[in-house]
C-alpha atoms as a PDB file:
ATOM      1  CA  UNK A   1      30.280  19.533 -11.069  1.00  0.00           C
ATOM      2  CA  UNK A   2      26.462  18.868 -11.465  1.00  0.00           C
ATOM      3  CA  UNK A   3      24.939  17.926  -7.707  1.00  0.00           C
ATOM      4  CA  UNK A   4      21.285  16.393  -7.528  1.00  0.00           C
ATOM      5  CA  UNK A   5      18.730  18.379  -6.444  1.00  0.00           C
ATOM      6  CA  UNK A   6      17.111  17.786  -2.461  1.00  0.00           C
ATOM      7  CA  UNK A   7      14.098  16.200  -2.189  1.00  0.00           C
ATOM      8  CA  UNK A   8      11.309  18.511  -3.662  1.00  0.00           C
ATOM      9  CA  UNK A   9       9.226  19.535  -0.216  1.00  0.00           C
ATOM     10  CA  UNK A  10       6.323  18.341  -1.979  1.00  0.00           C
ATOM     11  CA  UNK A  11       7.019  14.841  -1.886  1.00  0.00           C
ATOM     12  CA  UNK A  12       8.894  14.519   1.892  1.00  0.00           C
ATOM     13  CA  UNK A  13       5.606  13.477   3.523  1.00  0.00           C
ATOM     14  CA  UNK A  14       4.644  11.430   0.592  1.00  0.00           C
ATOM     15  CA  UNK A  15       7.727   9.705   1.791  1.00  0.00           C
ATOM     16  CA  UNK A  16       7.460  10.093   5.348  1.00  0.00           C
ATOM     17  CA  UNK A  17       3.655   8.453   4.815  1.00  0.00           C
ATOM     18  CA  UNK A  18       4.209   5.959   2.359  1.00  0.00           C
ATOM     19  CA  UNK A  19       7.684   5.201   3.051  1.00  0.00           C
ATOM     20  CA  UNK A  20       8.286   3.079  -0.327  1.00  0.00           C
ATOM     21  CA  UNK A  21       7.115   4.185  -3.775  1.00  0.00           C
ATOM     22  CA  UNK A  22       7.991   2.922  -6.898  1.00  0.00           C
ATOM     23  CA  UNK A  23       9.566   4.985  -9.491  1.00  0.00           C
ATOM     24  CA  UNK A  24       6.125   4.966 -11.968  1.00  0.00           C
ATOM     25  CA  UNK A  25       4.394   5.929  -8.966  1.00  0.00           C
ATOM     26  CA  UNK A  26       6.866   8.738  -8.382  1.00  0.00           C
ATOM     27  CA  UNK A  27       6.692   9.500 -12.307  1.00  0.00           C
ATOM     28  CA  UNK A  28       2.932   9.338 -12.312  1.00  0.00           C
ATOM     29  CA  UNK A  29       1.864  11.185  -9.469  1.00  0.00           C
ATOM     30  CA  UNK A  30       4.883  13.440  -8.543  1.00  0.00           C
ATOM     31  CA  UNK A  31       6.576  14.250 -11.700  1.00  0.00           C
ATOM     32  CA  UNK A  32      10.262  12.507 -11.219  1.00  0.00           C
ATOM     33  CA  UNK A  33      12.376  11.478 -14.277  1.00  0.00           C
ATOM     34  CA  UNK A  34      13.204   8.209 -12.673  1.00  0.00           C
ATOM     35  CA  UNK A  35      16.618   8.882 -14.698  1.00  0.00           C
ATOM     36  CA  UNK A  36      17.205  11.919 -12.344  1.00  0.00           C
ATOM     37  CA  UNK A  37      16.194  11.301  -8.709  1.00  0.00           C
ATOM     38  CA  UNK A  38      16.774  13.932  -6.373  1.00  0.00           C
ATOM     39  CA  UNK A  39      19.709  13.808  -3.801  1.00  0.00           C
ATOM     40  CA  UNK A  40      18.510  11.761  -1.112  1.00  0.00           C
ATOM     41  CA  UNK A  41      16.481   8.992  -2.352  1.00  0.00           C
ATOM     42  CA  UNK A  42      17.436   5.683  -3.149  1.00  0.00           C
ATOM     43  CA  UNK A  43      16.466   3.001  -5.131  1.00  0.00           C
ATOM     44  CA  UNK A  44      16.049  -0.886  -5.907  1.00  0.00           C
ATOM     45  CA  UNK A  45      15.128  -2.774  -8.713  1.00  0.00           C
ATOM     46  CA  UNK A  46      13.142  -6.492  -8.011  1.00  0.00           C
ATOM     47  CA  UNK A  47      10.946  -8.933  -9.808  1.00  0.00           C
ATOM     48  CA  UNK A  48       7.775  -9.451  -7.744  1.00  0.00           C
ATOM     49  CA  UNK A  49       6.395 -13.161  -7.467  1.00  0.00           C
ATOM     50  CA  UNK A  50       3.567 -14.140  -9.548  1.00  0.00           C
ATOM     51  CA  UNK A  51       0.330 -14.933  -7.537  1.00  0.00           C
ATOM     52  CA  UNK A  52      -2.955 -16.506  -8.444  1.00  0.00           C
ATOM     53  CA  UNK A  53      -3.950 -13.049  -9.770  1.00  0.00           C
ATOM     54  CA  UNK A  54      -0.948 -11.090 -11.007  1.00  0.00           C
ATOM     55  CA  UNK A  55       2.371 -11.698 -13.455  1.00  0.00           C
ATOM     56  CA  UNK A  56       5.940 -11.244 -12.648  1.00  0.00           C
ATOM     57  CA  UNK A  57       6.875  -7.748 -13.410  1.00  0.00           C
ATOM     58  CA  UNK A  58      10.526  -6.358 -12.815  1.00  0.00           C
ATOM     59  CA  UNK A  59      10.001  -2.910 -10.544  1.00  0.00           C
ATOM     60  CA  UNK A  60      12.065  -0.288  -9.591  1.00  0.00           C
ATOM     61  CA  UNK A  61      11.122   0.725  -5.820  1.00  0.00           C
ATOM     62  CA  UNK A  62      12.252   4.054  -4.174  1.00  0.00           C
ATOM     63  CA  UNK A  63      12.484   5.559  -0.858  1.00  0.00           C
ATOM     64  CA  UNK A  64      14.270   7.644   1.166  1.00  0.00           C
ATOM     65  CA  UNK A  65      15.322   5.705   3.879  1.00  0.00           C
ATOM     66  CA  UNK A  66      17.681   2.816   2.131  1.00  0.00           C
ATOM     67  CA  UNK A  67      16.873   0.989   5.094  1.00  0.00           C
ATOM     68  CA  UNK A  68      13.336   0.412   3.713  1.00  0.00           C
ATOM     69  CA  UNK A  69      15.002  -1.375   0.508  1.00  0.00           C
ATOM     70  CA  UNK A  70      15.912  -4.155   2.382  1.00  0.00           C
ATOM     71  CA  UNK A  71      12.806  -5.230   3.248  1.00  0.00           C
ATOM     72  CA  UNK A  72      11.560  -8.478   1.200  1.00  0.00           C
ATOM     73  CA  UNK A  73       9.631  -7.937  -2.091  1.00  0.00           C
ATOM     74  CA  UNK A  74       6.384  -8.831  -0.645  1.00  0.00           C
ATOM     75  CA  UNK A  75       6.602  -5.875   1.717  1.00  0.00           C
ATOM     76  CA  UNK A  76       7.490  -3.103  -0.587  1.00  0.00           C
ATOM     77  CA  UNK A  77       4.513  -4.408  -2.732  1.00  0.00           C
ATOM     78  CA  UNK A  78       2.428  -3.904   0.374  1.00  0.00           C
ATOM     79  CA  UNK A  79       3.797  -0.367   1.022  1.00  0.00           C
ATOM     80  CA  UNK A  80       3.901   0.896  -2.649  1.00  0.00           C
ATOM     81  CA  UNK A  81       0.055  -0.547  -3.308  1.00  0.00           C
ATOM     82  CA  UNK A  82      -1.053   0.902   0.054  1.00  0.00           C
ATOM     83  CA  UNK A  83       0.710   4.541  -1.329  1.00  0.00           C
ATOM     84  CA  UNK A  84      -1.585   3.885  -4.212  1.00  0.00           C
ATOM     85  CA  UNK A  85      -4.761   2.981  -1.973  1.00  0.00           C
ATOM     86  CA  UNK A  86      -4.327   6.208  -0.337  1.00  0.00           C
ATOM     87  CA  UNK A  87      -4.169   8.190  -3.061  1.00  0.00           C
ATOM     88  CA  UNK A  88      -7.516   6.496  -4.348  1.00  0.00           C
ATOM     89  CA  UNK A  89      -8.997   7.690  -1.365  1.00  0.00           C
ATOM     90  CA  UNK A  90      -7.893  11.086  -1.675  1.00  0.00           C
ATOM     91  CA  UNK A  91      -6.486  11.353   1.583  1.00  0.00           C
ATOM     92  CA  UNK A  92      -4.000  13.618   2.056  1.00  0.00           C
ATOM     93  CA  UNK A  93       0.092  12.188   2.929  1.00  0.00           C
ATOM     94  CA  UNK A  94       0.270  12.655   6.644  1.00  0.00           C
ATOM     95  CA  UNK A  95       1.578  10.215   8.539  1.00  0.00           C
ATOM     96  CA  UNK A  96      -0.186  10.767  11.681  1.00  0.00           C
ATOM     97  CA  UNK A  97      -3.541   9.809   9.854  1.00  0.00           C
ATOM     98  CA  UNK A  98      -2.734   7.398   7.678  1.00  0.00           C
ATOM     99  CA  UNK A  99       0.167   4.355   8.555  1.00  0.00           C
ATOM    100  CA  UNK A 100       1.885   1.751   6.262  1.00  0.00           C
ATOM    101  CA  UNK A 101       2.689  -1.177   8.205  1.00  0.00           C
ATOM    102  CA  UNK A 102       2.586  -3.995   5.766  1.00  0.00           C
ATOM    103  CA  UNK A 103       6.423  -4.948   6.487  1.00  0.00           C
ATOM    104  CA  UNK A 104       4.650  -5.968   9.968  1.00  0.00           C
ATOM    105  CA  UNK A 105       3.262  -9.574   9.343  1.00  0.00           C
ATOM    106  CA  UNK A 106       0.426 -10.943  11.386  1.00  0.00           C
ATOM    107  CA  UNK A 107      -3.030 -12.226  10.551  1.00  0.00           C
ATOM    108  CA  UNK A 108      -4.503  -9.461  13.425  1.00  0.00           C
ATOM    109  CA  UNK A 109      -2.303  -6.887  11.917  1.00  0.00           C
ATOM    110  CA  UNK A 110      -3.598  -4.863   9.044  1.00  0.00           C
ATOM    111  CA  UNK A 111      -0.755  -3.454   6.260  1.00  0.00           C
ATOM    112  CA  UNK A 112      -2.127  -0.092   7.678  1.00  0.00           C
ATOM    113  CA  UNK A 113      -4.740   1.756   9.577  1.00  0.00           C
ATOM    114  CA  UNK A 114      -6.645   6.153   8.575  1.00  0.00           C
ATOM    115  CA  UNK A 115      -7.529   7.797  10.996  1.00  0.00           C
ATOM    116  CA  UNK A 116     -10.367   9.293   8.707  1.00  0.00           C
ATOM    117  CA  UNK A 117     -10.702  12.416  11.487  1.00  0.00           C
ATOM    118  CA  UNK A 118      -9.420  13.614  14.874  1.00  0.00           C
ATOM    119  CA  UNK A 119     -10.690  10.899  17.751  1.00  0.00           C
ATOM    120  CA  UNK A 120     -12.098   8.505  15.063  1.00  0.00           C
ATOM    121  CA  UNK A 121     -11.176   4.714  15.561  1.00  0.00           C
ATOM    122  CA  UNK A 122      -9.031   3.661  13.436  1.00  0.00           C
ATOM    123  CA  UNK A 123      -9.774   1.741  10.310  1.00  0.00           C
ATOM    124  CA  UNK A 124      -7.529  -0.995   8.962  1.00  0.00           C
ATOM    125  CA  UNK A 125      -6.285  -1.344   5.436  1.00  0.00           C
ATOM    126  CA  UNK A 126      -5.833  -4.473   4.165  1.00  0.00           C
ATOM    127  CA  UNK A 127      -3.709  -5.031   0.596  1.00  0.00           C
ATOM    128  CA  UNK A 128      -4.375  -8.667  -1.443  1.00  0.00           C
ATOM    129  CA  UNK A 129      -2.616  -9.551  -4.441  1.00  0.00           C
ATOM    130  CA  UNK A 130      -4.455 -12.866  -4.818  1.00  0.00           C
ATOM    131  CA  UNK A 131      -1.791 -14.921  -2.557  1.00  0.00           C
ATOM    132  CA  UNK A 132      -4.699 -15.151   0.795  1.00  0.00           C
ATOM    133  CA  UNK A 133      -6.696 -18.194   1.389  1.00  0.00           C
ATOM    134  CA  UNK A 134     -10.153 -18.491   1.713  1.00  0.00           C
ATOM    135  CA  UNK A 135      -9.668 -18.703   5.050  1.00  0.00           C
ATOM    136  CA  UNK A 136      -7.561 -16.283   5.972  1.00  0.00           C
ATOM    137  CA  UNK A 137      -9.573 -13.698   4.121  1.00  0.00           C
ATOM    138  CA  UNK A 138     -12.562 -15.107   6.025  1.00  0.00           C
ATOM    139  CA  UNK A 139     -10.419 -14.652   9.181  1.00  0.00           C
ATOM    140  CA  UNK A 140      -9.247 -11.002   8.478  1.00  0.00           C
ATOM    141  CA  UNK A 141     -12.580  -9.879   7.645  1.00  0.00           C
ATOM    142  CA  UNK A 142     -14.197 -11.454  10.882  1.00  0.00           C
ATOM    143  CA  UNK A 143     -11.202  -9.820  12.814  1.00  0.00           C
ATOM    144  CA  UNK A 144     -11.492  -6.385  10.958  1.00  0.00           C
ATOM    145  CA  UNK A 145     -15.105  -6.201  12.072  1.00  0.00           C
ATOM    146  CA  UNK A 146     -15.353  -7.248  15.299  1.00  0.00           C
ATOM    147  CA  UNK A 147     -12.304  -4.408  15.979  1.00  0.00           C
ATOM    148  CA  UNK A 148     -13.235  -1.540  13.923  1.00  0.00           C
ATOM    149  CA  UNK A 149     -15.791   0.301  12.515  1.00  0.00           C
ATOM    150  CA  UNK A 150     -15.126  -0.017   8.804  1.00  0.00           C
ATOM    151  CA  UNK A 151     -12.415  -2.253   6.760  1.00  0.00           C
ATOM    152  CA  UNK A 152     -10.663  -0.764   3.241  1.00  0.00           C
ATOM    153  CA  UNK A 153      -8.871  -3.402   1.102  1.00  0.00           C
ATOM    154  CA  UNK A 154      -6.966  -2.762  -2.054  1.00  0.00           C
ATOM    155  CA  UNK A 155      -6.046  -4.644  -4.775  1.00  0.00           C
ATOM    156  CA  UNK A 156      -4.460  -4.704  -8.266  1.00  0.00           C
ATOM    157  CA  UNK A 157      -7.406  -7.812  -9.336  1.00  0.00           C
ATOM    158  CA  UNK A 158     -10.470  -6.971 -10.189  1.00  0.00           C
ATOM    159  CA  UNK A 159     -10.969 -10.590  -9.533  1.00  0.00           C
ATOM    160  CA  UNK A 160      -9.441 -11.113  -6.541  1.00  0.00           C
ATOM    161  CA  UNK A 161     -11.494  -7.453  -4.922  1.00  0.00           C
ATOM    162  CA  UNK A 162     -15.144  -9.561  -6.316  1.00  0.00           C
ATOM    163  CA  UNK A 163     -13.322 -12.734  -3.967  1.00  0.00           C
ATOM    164  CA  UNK A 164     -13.172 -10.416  -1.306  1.00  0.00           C
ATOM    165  CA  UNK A 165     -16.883  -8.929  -1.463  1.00  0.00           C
ATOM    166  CA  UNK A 166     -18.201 -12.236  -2.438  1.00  0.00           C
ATOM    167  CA  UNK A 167     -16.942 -12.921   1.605  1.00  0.00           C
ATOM    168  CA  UNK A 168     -17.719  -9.487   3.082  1.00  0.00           C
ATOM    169  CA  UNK A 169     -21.500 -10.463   1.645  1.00  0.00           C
ATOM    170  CA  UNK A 170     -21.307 -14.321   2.886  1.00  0.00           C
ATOM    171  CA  UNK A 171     -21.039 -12.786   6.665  1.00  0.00           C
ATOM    172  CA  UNK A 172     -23.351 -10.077   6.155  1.00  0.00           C
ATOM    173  CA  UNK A 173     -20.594  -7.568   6.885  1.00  0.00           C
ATOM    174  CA  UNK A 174     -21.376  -3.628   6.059  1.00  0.00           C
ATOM    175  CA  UNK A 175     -18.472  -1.066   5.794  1.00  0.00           C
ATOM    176  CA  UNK A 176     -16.078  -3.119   3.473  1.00  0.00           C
ATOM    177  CA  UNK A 177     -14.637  -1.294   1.150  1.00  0.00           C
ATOM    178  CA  UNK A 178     -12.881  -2.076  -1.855  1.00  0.00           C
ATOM    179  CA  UNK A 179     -10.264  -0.556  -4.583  1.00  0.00           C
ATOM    180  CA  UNK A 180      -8.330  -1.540  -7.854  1.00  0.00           C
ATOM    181  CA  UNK A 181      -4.817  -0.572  -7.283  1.00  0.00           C
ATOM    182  CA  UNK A 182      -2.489   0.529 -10.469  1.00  0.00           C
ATOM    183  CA  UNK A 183       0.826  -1.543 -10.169  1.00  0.00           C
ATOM    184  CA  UNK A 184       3.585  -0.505 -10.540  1.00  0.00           C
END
């Protein structure tokens, strides 16, 4: 009898940080024959919703707390693109300095907040696939500002991150930053 191998210790606080990633993602940056998961993860395959901005594409999303795989497609887009955000950044998978919160909705909430070093505020990360108004992109900016000292949004549009600078730049805002996301 052939038994799955754990969880490689090198990717348990990718998971514990990022909580969702897809399988490319866990192909690309971790190695993982999607064909051969180790014991212990789980996985679900869903067709994202076209935006504005992006296609329909069928993807396979992985985790290791099934749980997670309920969560609507819109939120493990979130999750996976703010996995992928980090990882632009360089920052390292820890959980206490960087949190994925985009299956928590709100227009004052950000999909997820670094802690770029010990005592610093923290900034909020913001994820747009093209589906924000003008206004609400105008509001989380405004709110992002007046809140914290810097704002990091991600995207998989080129055209949608020029939207969001072309904003940042209407209200004379510093400290936006922004980042073209791979997906899936």
């Amino acid at each position: 009898m052939v038994t799955a191998a754990p969880i490689p210790a090198i990717l348990r606080p990718v998971l514990e940080t990022d909580r969702v990633l897809t399988c490319a993602q866990a192909q690309r940056h971790h190695g993982l024959d999607p064909a051969r998961l180790p014991r212990g993860l789980y996985t679900t395959t869903r067709m994202t919703a076209p935006t504005k901005n992006t296609r329909e594409v069928k993807v396979c999303y992985l985790a290791a707390d099934p749980r997670l795989l309920h969560l609507d497609t819109a939120s493990l887009r979130h999750l996976v693109l703010l996995a992928e955000l980090r990882r632009a950044l360089k920052v390292p998978a820890n959980p206490s300095i960087w949190r994925s919160e985009a299956d928590h909705h709100g227009l004052e909430r950000p999909d997820g907040y670094w802690i770029p070093e010990p005592g610093a505020s923290p900034v909020p990360l913001e994820i747009d696939v093209g589906g924000y108004s003008r206004d609400r992109v105008d509001n989380k900016l405004l709110h992002y500002h007046r809140n914290a000292p810097a704002q990091i949004w991600g995207s998989p549009s080129q055209s949608r991150l020029d939207f969001i600078t072309e904003r940042a730049r209407a209200f004379k805002l510093p400290n936006v930053v922004t980042r073209l996301l791979q997906f899936p």
